[in-house]
C-alpha atoms as a PDB file:
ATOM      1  CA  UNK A   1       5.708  -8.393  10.506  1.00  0.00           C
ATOM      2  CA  UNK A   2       8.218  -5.564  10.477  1.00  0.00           C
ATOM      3  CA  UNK A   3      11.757  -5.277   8.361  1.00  0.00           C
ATOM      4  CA  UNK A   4      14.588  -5.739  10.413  1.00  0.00           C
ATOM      5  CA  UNK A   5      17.603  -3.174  10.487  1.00  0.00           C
ATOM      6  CA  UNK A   6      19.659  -4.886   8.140  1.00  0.00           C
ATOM      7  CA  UNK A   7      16.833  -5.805   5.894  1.00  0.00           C
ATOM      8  CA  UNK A   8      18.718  -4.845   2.893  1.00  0.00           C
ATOM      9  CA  UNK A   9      22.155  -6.435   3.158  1.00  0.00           C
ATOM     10  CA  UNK A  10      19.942  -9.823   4.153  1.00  0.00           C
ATOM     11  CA  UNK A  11      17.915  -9.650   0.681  1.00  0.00           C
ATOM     12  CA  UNK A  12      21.237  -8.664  -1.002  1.00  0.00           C
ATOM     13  CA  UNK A  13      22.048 -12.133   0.101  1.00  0.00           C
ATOM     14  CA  UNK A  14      18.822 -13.959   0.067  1.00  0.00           C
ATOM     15  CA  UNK A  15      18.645 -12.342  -3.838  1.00  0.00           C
ATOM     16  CA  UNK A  16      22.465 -13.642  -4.676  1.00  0.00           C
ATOM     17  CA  UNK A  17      21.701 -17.178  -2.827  1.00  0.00           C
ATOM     18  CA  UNK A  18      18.954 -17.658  -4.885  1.00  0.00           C
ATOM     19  CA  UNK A  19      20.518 -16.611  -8.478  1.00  0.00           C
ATOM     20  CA  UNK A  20      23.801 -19.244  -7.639  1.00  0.00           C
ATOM     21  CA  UNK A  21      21.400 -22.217  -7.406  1.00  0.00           C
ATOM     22  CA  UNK A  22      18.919 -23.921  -9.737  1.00  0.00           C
ATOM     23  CA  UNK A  23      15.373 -23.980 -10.303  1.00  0.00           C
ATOM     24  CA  UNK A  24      14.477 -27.122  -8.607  1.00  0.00           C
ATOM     25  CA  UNK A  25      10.526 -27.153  -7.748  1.00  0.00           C
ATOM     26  CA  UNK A  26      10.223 -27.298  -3.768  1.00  0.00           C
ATOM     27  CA  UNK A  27      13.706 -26.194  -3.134  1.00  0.00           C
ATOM     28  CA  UNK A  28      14.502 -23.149  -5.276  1.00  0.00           C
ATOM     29  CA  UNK A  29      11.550 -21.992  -7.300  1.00  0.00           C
ATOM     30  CA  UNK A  30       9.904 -18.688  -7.264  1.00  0.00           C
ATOM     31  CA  UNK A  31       7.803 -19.217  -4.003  1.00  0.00           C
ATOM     32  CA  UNK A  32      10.353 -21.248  -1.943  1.00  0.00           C
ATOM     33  CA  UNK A  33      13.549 -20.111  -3.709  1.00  0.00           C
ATOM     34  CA  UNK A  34      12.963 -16.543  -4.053  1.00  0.00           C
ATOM     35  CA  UNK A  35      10.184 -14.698  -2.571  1.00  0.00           C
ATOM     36  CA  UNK A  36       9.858 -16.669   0.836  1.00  0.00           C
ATOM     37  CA  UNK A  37      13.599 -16.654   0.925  1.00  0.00           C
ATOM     38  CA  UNK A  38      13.650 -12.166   0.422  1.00  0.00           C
ATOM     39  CA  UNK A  39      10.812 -12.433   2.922  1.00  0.00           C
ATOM     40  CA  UNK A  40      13.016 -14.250   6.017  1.00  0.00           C
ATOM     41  CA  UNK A  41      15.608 -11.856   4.499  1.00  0.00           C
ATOM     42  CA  UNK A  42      13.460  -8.807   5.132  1.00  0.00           C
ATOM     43  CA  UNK A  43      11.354  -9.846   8.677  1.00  0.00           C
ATOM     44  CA  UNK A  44      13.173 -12.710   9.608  1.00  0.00           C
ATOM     45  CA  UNK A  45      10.166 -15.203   9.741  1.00  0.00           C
ATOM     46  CA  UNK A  46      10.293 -18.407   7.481  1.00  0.00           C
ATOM     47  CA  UNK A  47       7.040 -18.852   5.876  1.00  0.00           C
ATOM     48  CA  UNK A  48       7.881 -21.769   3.380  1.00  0.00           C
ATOM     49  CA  UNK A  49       8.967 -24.128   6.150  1.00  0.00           C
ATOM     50  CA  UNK A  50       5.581 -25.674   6.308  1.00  0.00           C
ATOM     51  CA  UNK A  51       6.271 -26.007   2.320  1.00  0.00           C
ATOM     52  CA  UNK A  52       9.591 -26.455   1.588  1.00  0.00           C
ATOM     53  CA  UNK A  53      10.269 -29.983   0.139  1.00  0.00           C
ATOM     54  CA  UNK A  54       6.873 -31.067  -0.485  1.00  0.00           C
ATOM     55  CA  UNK A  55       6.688 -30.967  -4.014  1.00  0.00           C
ATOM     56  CA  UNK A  56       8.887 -31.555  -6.778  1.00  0.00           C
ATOM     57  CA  UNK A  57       6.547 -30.481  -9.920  1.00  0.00           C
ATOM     58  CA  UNK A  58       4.658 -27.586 -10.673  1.00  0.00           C
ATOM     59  CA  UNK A  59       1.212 -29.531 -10.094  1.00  0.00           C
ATOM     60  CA  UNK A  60       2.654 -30.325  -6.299  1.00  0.00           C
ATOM     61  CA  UNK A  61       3.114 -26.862  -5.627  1.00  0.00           C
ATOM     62  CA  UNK A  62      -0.249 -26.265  -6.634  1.00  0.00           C
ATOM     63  CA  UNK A  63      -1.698 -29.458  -4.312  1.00  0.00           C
ATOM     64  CA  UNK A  64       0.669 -28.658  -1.289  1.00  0.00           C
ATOM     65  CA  UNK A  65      -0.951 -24.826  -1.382  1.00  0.00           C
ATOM     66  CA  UNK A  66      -4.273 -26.407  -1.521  1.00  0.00           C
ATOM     67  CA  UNK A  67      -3.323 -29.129   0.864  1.00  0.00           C
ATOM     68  CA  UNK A  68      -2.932 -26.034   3.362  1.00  0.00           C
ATOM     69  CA  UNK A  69      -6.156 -24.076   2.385  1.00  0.00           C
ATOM     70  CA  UNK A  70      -5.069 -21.774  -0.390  1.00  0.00           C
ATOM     71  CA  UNK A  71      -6.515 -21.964  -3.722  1.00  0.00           C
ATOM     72  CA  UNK A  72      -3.257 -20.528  -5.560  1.00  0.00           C
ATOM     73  CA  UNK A  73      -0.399 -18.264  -4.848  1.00  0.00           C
ATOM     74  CA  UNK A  74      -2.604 -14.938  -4.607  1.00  0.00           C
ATOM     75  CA  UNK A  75      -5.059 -16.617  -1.933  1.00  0.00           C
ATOM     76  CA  UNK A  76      -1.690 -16.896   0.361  1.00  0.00           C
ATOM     77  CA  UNK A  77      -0.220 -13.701   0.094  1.00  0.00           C
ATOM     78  CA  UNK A  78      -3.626 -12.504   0.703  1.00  0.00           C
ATOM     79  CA  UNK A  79      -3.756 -14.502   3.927  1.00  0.00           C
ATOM     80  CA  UNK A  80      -0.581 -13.249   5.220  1.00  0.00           C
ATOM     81  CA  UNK A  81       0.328  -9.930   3.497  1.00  0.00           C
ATOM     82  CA  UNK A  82      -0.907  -6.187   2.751  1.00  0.00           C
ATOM     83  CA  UNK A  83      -2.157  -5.957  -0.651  1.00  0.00           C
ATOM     84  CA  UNK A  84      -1.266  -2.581  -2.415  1.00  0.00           C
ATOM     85  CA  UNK A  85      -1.147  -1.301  -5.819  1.00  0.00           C
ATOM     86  CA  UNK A  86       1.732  -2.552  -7.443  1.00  0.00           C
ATOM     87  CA  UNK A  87       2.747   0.903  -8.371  1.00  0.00           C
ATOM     88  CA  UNK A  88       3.515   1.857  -4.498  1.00  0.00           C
ATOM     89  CA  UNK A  89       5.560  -1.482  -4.140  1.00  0.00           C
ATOM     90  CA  UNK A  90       8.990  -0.413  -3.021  1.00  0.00           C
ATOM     91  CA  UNK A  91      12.063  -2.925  -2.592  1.00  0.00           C
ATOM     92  CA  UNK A  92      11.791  -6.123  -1.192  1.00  0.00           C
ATOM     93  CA  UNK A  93       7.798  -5.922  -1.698  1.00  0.00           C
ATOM     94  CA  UNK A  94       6.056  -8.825  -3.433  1.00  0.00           C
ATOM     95  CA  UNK A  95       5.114  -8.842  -6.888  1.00  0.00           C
ATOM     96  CA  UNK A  96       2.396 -11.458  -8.358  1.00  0.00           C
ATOM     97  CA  UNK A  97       2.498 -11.920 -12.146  1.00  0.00           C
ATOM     98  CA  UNK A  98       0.173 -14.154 -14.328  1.00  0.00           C
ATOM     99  CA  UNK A  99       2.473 -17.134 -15.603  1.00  0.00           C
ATOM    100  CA  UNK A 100       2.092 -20.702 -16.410  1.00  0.00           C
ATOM    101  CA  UNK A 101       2.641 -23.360 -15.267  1.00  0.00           C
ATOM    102  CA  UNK A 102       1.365 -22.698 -12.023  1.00  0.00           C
ATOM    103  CA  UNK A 103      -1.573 -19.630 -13.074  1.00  0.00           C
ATOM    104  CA  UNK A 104       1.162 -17.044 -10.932  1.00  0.00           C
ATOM    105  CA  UNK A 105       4.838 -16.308 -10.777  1.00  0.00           C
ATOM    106  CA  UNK A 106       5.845 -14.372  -7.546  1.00  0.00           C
ATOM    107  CA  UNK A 107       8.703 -12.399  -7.528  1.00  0.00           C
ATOM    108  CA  UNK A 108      10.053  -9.472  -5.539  1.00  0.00           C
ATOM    109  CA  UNK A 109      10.251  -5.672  -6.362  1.00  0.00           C
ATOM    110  CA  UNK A 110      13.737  -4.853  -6.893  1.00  0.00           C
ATOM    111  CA  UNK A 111      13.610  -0.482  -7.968  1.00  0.00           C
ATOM    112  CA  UNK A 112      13.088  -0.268 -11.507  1.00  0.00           C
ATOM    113  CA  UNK A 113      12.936  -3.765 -11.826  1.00  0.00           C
ATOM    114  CA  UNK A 114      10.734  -7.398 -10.109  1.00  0.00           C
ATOM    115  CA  UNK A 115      13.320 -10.119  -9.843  1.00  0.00           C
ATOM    116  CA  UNK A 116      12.145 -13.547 -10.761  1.00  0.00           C
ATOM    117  CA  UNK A 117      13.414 -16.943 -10.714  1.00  0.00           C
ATOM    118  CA  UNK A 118      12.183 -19.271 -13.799  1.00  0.00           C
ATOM    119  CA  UNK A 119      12.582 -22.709 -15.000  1.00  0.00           C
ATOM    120  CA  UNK A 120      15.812 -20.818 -16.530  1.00  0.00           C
ATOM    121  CA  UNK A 121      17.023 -19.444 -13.546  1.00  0.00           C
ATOM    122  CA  UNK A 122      17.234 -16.147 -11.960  1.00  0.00           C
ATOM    123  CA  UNK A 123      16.336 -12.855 -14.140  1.00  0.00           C
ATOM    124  CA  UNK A 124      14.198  -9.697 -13.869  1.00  0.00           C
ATOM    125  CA  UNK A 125      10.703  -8.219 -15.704  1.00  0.00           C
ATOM    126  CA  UNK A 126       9.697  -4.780 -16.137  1.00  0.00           C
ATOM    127  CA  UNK A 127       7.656  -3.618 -12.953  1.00  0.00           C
ATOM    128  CA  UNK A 128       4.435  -3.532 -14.944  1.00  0.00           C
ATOM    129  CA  UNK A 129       4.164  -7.253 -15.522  1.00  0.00           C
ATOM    130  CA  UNK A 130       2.896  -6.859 -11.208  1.00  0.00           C
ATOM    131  CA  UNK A 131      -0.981  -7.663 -11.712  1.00  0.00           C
ATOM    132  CA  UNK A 132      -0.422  -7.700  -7.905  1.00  0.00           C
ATOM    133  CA  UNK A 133       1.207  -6.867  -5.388  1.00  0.00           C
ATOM    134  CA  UNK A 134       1.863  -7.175  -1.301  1.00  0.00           C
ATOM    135  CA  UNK A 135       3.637  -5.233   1.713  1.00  0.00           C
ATOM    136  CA  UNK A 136       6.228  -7.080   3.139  1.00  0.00           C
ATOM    137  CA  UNK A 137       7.097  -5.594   6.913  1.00  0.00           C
END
């Protein structure tokens, strides 16, 4: 999976498309909403489509991820990305964070900053809240 030229003015967009809508589980939360939305940005390959709409509740995120094979959110970026530390994440990269309700909140590296998308909408964490983190292209 490589980043296309334009990568960045694609995950401008994909970043601003997801901070004009709200949370709604299956459609526009972290996973669907945000990170698999930068990653199409970045590589141009849609990796929630087998997800997207499945669930409406934190709990059916969890059961459509196991429902495909994957224990939790770590188990599938593991399965389809590099892991790295999270201090040689650069932008665009994957960050995994310990949250609740699901056990993981993924967002994506942004510089200084990981941009997340919460039950409150769109906002960003300091860059060591990343327990984890993953290559993208």
């Amino acid at each position: 999976m490589a980043r296309l030229p334009d990568w960045r003015s694609r995950l401008h967009a994909a970043i601003e498309g997801a901070m004009r809508a709200p949370f709604v589980w299956g459609e526009n939360d972290c996973a669907i909403g945000l990170a698999a939305r930068c990653v199409q940005a970045i590589t141009g390959e849609d990796m929630a489509a087998p997800f997207r709409g499945t669930y409406d509740t934190a709990e059916g995120a969890i059961a459509a991820l196991n429902d495909a094979g994957f224990a939790d959110l770590v188990a599938f970026a593991l399965a389809h990305f590099e892991e790295i530390h999270p201090s040689q994440a650069r932008i665009g990269d994957l960050a995994l964070i310990p949250s609740e309700p699901t056990g993981w909140t993924v967002g994506v590296f942004a510089g200084e900053r990981i941009g997340v998308l919460t039950l409150k909408g769109y906002g960003t964490v300091e860059r060591e809240r990343a327990s984890r983190a993953f290559r993208v292209g």
